[in-house]
PDB file of N, CA and C in Angstrom:
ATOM      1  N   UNK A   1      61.577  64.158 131.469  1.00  0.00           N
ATOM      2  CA  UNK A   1      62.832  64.090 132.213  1.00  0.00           C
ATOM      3  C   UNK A   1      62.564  64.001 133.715  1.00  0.00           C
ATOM      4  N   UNK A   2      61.648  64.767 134.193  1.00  0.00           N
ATOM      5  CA  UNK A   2      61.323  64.740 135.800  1.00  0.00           C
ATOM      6  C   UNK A   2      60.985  63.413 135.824  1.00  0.00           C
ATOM      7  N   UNK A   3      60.228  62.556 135.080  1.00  0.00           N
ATOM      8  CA  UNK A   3      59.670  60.974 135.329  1.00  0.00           C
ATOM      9  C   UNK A   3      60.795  60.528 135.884  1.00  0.00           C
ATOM     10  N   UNK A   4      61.838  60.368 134.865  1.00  0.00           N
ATOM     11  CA  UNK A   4      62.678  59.280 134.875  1.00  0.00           C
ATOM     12  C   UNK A   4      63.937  60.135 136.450  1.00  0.00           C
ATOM     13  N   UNK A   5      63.910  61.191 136.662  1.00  0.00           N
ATOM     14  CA  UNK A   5      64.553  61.638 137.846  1.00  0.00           C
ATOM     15  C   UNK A   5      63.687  61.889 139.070  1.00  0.00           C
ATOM     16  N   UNK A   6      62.622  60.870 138.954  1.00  0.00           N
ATOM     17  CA  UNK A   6      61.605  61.424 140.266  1.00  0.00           C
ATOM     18  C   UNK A   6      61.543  61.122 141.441  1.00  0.00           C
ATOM     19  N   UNK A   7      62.724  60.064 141.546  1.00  0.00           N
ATOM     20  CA  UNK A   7      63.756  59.860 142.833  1.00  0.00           C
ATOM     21  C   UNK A   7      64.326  60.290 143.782  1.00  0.00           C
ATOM     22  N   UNK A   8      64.960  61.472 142.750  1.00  0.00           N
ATOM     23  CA  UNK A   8      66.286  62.364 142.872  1.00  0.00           C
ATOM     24  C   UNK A   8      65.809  63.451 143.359  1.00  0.00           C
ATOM     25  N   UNK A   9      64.317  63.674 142.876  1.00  0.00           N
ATOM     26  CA  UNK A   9      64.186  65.126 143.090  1.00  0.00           C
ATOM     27  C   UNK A   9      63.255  65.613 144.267  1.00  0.00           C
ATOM     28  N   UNK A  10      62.737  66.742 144.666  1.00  0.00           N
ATOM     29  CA  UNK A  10      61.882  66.896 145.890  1.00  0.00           C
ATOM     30  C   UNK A  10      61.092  67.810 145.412  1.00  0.00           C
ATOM     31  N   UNK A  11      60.242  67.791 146.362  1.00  0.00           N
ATOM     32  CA  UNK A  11      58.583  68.243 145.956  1.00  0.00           C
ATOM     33  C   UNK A  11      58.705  69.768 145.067  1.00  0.00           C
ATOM     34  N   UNK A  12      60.021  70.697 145.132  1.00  0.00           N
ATOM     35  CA  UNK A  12      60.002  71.858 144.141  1.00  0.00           C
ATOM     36  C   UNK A  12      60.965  71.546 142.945  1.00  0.00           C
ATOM     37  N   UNK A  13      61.507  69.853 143.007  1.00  0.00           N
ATOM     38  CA  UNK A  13      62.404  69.857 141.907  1.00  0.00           C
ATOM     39  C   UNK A  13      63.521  70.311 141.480  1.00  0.00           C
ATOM     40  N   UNK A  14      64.049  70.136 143.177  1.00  0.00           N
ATOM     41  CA  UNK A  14      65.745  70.336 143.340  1.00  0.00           C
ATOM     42  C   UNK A  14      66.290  68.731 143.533  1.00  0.00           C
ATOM     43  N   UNK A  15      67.252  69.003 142.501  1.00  0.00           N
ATOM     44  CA  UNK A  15      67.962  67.662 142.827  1.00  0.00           C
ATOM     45  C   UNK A  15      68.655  67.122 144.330  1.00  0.00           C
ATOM     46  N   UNK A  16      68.145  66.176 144.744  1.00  0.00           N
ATOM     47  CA  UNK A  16      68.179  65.757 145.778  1.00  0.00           C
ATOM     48  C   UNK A  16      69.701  65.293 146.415  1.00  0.00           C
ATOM     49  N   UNK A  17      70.187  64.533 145.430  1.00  0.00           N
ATOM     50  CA  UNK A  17      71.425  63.516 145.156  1.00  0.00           C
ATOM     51  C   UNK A  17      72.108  63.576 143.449  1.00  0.00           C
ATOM     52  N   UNK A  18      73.010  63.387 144.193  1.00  0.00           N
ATOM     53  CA  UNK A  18      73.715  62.869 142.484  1.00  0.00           C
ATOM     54  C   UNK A  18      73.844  61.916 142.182  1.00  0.00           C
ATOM     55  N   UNK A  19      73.311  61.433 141.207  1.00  0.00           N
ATOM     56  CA  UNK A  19      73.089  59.548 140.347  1.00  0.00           C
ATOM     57  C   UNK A  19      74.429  58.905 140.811  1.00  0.00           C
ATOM     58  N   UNK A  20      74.433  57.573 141.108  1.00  0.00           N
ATOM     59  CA  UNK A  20      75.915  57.022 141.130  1.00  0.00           C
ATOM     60  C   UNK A  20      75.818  56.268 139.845  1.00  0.00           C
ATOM     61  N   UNK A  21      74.649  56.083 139.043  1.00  0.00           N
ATOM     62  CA  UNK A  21      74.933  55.305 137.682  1.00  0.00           C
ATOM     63  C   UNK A  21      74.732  56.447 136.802  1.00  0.00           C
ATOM     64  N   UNK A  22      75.783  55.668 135.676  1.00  0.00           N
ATOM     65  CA  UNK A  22      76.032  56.885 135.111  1.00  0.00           C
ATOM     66  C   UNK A  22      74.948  57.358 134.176  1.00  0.00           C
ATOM     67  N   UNK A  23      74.258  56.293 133.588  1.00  0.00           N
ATOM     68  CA  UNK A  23      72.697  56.786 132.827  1.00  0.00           C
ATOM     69  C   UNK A  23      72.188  58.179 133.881  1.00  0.00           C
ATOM     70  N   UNK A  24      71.768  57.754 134.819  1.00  0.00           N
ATOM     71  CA  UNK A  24      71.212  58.215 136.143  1.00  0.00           C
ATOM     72  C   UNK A  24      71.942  59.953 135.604  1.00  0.00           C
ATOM     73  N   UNK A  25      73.224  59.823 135.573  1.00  0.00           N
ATOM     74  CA  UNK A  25      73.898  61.324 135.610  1.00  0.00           C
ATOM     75  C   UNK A  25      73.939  62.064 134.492  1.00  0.00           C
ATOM     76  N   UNK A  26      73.755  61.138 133.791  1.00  0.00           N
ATOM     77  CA  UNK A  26      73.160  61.880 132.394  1.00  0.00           C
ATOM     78  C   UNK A  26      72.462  62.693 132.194  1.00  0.00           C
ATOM     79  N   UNK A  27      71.336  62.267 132.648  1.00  0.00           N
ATOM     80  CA  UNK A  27      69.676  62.649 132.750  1.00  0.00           C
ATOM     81  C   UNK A  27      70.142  63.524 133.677  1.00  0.00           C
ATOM     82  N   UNK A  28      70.665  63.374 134.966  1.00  0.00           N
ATOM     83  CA  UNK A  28      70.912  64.660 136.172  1.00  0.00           C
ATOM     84  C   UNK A  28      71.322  65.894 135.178  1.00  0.00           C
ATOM     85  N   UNK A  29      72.328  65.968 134.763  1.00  0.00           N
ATOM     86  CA  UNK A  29      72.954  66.793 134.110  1.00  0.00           C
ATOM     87  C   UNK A  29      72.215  67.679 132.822  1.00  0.00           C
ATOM     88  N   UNK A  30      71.734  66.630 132.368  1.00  0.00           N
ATOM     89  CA  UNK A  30      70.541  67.307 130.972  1.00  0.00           C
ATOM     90  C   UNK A  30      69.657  68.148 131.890  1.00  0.00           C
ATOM     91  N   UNK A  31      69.531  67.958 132.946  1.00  0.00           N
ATOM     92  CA  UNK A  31      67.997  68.473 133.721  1.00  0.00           C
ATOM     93  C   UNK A  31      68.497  69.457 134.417  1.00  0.00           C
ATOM     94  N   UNK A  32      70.013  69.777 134.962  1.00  0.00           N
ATOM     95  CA  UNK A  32      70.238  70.755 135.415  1.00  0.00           C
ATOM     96  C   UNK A  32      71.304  71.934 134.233  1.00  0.00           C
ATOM     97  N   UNK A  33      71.356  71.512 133.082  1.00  0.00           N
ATOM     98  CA  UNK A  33      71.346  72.128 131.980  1.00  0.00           C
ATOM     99  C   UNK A  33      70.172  73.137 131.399  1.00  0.00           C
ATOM    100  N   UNK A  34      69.208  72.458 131.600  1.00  0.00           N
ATOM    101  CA  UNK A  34      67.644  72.990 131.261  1.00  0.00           C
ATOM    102  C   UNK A  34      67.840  74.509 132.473  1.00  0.00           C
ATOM    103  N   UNK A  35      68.267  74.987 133.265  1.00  0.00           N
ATOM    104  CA  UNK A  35      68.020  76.309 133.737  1.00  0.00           C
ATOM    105  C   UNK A  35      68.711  77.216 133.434  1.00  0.00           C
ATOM    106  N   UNK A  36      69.708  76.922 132.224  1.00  0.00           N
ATOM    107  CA  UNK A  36      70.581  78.045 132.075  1.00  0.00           C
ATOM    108  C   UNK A  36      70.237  78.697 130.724  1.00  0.00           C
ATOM    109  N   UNK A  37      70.329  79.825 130.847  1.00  0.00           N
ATOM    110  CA  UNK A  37      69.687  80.516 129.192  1.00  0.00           C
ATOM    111  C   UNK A  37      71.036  80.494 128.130  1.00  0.00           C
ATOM    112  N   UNK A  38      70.476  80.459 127.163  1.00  0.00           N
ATOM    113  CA  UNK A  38      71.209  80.208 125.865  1.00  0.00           C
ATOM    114  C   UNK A  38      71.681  81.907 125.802  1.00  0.00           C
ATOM    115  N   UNK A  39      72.785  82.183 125.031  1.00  0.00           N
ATOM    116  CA  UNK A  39      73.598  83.262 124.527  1.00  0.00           C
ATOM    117  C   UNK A  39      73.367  84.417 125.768  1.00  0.00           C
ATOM    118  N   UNK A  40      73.620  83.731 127.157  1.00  0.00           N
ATOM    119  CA  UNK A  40      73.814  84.297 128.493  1.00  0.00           C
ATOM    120  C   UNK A  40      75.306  83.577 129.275  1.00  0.00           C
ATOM    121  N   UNK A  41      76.143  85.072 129.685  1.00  0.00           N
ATOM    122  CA  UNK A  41      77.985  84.610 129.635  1.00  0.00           C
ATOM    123  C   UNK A  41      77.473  84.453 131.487  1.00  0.00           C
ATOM    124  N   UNK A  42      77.974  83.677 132.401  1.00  0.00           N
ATOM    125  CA  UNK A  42      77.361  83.306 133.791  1.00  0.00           C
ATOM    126  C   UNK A  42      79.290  83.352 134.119  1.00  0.00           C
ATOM    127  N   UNK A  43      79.230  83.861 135.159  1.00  0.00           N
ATOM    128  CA  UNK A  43      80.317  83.832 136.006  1.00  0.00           C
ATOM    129  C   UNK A  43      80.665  82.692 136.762  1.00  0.00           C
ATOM    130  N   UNK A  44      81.530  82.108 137.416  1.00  0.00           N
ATOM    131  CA  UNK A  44      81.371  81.238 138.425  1.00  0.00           C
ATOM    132  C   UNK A  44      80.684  81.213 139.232  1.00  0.00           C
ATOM    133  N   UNK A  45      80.751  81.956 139.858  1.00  0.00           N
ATOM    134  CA  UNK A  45      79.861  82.495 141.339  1.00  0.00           C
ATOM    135  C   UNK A  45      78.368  82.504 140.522  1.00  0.00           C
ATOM    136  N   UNK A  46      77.920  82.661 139.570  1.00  0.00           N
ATOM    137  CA  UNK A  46      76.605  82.915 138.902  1.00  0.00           C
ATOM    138  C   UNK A  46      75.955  81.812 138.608  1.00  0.00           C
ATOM    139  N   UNK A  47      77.457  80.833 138.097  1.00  0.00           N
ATOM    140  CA  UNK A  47      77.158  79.017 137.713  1.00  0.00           C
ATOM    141  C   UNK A  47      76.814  78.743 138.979  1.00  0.00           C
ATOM    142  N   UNK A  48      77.549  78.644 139.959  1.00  0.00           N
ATOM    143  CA  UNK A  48      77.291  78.123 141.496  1.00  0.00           C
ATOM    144  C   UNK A  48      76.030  78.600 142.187  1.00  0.00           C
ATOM    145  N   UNK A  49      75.598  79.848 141.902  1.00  0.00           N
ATOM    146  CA  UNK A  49      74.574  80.220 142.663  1.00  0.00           C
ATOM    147  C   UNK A  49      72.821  79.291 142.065  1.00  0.00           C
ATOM    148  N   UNK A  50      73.132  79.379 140.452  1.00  0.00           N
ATOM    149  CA  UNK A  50      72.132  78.948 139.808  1.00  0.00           C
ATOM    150  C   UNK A  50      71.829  77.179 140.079  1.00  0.00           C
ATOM    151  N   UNK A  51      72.759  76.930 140.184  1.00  0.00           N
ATOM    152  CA  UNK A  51      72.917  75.285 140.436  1.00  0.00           C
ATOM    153  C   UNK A  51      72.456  75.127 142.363  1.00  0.00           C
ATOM    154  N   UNK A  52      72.990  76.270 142.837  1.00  0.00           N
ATOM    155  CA  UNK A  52      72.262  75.578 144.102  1.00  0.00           C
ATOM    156  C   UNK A  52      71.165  76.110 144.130  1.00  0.00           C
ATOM    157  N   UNK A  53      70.562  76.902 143.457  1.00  0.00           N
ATOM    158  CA  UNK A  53      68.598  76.853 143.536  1.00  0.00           C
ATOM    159  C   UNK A  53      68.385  75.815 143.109  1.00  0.00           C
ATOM    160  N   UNK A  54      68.900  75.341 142.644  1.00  0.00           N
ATOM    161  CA  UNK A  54      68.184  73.287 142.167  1.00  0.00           C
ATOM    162  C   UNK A  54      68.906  72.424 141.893  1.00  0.00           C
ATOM    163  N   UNK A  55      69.346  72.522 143.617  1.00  0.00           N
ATOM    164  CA  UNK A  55      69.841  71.288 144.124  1.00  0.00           C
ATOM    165  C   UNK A  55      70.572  71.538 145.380  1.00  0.00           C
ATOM    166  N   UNK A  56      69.733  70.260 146.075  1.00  0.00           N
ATOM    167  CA  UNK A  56      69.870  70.477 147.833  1.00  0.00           C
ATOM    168  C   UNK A  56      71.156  70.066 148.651  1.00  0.00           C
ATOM    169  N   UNK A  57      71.744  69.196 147.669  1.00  0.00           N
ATOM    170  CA  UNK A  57      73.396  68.527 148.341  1.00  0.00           C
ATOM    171  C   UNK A  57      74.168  69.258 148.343  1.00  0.00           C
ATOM    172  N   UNK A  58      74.298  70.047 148.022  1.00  0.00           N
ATOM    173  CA  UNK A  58      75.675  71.493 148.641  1.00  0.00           C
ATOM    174  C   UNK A  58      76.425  71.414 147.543  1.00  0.00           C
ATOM    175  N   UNK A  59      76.735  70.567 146.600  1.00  0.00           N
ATOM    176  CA  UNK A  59      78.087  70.378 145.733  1.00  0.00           C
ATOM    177  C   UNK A  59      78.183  71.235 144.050  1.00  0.00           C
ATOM    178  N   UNK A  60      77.690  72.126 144.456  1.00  0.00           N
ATOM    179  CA  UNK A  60      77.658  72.899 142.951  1.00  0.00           C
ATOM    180  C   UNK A  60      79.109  73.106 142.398  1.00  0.00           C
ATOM    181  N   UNK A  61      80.645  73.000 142.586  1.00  0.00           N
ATOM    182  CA  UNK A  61      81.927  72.581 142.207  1.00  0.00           C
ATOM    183  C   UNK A  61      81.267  71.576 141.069  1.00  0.00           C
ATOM    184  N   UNK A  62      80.910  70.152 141.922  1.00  0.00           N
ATOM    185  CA  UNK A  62      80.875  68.858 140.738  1.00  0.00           C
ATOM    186  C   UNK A  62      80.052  68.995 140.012  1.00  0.00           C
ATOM    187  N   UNK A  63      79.044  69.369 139.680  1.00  0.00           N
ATOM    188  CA  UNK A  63      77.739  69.837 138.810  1.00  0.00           C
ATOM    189  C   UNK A  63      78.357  70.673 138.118  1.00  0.00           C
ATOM    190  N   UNK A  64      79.239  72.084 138.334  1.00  0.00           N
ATOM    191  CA  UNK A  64      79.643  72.671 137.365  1.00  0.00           C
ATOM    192  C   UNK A  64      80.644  71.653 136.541  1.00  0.00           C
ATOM    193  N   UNK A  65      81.479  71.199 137.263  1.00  0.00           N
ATOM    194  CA  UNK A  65      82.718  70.379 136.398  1.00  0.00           C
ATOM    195  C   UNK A  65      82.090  69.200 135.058  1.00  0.00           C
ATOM    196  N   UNK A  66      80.976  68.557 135.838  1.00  0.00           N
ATOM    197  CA  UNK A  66      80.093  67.913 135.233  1.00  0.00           C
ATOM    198  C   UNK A  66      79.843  68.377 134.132  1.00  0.00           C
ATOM    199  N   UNK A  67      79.029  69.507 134.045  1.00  0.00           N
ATOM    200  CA  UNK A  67      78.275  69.949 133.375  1.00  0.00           C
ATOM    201  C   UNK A  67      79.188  70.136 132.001  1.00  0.00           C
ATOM    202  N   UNK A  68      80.385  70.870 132.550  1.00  0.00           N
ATOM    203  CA  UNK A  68      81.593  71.248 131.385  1.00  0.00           C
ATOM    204  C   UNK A  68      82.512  69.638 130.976  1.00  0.00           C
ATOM    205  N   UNK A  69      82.455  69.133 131.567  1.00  0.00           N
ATOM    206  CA  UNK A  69      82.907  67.995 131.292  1.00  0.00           C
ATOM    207  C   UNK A  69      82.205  66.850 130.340  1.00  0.00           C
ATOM    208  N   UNK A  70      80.999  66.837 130.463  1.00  0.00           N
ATOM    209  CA  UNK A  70      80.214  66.516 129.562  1.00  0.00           C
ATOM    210  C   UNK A  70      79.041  67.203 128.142  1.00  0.00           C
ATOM    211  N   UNK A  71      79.899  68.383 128.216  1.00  0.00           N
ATOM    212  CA  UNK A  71      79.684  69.216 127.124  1.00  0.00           C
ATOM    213  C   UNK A  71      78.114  70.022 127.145  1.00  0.00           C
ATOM    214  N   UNK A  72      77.997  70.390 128.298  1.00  0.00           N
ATOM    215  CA  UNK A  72      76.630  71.309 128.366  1.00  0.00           C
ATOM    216  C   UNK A  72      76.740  72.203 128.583  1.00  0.00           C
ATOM    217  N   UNK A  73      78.038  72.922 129.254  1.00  0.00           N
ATOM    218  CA  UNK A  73      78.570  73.867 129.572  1.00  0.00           C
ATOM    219  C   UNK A  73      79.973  74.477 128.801  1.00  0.00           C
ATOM    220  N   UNK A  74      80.245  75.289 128.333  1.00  0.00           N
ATOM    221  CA  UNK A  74      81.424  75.882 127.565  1.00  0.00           C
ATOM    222  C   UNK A  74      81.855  76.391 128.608  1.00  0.00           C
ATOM    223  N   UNK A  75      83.063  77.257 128.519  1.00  0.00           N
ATOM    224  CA  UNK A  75      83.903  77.817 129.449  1.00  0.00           C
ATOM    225  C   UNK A  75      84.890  78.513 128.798  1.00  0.00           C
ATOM    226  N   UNK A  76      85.735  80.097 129.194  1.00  0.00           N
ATOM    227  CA  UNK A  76      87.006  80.549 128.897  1.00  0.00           C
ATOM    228  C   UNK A  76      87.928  79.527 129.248  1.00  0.00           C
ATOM    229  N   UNK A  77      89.207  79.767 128.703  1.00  0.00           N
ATOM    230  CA  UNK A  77      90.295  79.405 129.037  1.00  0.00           C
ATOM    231  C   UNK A  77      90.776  79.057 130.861  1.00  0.00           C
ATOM    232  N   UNK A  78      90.415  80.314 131.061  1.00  0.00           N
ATOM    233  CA  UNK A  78      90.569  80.486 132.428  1.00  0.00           C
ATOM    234  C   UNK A  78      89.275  80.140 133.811  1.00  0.00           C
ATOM    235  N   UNK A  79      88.661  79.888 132.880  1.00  0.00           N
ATOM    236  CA  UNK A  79      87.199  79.091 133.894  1.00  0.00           C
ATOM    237  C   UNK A  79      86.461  80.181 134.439  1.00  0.00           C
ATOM    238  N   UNK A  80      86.610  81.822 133.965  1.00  0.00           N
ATOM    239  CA  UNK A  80      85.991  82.327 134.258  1.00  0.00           C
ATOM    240  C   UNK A  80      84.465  82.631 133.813  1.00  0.00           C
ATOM    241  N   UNK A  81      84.808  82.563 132.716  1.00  0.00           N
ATOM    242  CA  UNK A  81      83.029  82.632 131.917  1.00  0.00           C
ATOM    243  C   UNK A  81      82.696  81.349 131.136  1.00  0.00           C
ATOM    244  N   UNK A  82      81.548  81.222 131.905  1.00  0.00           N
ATOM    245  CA  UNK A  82      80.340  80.455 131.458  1.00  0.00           C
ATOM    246  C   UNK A  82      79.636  80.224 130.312  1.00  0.00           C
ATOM    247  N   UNK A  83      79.371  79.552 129.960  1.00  0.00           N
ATOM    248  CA  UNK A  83      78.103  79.904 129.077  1.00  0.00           C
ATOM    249  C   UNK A  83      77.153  78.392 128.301  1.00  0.00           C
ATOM    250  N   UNK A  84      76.111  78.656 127.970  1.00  0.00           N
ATOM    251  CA  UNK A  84      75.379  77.033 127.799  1.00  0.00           C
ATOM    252  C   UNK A  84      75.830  76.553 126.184  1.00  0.00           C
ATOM    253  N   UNK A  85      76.250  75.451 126.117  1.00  0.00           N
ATOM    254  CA  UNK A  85      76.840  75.326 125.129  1.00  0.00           C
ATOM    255  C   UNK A  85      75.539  75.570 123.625  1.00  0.00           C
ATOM    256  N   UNK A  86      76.841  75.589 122.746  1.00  0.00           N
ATOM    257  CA  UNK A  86      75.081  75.801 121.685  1.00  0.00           C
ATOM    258  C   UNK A  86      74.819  74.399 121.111  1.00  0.00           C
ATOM    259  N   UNK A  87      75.796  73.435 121.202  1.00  0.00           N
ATOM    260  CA  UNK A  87      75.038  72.473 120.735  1.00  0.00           C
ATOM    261  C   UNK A  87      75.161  71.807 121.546  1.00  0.00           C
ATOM    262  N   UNK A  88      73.640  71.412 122.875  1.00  0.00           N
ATOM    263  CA  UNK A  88      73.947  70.541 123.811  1.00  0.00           C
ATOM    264  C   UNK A  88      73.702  68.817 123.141  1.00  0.00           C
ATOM    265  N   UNK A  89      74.428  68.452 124.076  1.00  0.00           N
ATOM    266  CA  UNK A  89      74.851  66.469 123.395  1.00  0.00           C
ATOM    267  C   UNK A  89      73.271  66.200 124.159  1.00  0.00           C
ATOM    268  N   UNK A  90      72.720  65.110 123.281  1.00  0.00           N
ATOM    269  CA  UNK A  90      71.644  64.216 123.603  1.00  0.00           C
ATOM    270  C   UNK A  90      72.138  63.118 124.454  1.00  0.00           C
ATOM    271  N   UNK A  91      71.050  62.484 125.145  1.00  0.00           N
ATOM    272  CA  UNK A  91      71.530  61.516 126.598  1.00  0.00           C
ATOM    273  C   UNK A  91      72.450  60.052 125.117  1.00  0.00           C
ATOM    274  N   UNK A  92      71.823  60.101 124.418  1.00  0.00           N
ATOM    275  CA  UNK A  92      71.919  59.084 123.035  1.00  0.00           C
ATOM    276  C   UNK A  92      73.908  59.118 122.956  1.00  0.00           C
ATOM    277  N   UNK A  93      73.955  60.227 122.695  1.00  0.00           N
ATOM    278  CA  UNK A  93      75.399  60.699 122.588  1.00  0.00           C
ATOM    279  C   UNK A  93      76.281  60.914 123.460  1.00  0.00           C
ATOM    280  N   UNK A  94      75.796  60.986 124.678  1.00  0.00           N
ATOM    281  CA  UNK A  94      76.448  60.923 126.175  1.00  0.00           C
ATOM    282  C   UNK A  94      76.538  59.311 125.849  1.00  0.00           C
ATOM    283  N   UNK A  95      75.486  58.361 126.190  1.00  0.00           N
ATOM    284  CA  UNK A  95      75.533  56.979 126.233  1.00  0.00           C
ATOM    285  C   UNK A  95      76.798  56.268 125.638  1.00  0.00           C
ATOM    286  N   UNK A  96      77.107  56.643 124.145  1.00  0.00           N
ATOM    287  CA  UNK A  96      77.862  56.331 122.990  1.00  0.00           C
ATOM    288  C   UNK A  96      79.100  56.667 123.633  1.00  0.00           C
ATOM    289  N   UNK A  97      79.325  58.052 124.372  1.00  0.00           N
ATOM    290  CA  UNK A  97      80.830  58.309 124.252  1.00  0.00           C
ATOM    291  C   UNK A  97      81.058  57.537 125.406  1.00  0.00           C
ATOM    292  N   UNK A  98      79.979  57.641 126.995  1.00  0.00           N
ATOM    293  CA  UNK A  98      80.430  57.182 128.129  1.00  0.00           C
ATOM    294  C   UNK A  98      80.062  55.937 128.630  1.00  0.00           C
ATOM    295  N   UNK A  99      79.507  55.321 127.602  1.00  0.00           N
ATOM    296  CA  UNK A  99      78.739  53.729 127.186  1.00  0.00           C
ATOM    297  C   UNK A  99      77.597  53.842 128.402  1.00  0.00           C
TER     298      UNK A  99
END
């Protein structure tokens, strides 16, 4: 995954930028999925904090929305709790739904 984002990222492997193609955000998203632990409930403020250790553009809002928007992230009702989904979608299945 770092290969194909080795653009994006900087010498400790914070995302640099966010893909404007959407393959590109796929892969962003799978890769900033990879730091969150499984059957661990993350607060907002906990989502936001974790996302800006890796990643340098300031925008941890769209990365979270992202993240829940493309099914890597679960969420309460109320957007307060977090959590990593249990069955994360393959880039294969992102592709299919978002061509």
């Amino acid at each position: 995954m770092t290969t194909i984002l080795k653009s994006f990222l900087d010498a400790e492997g914070r995302l640099t930028a966010y893909p404007a193609k959407r393959k590109m955000k796929l892969y962003a998203l799978s890769y900033m999925a990879g730091f969150f632990e499984h059957d661990k409930v993350y607060t907002e403020k906990e989502v936001n904090a974790l996302l800006n250790e890796h990643h340098t553009y300031g925008d941890p809002a769209t990365l979270r929305r992202e993240l829940f928007n493309h099914r890597f992230l679960d969420r309460d009702d109320y957007g307060k709790e977090y959590r990593l989904a249990d069955a994360l979608p393959t880039i294969e299945e992102l592709e299919r739904l978002y061509g």
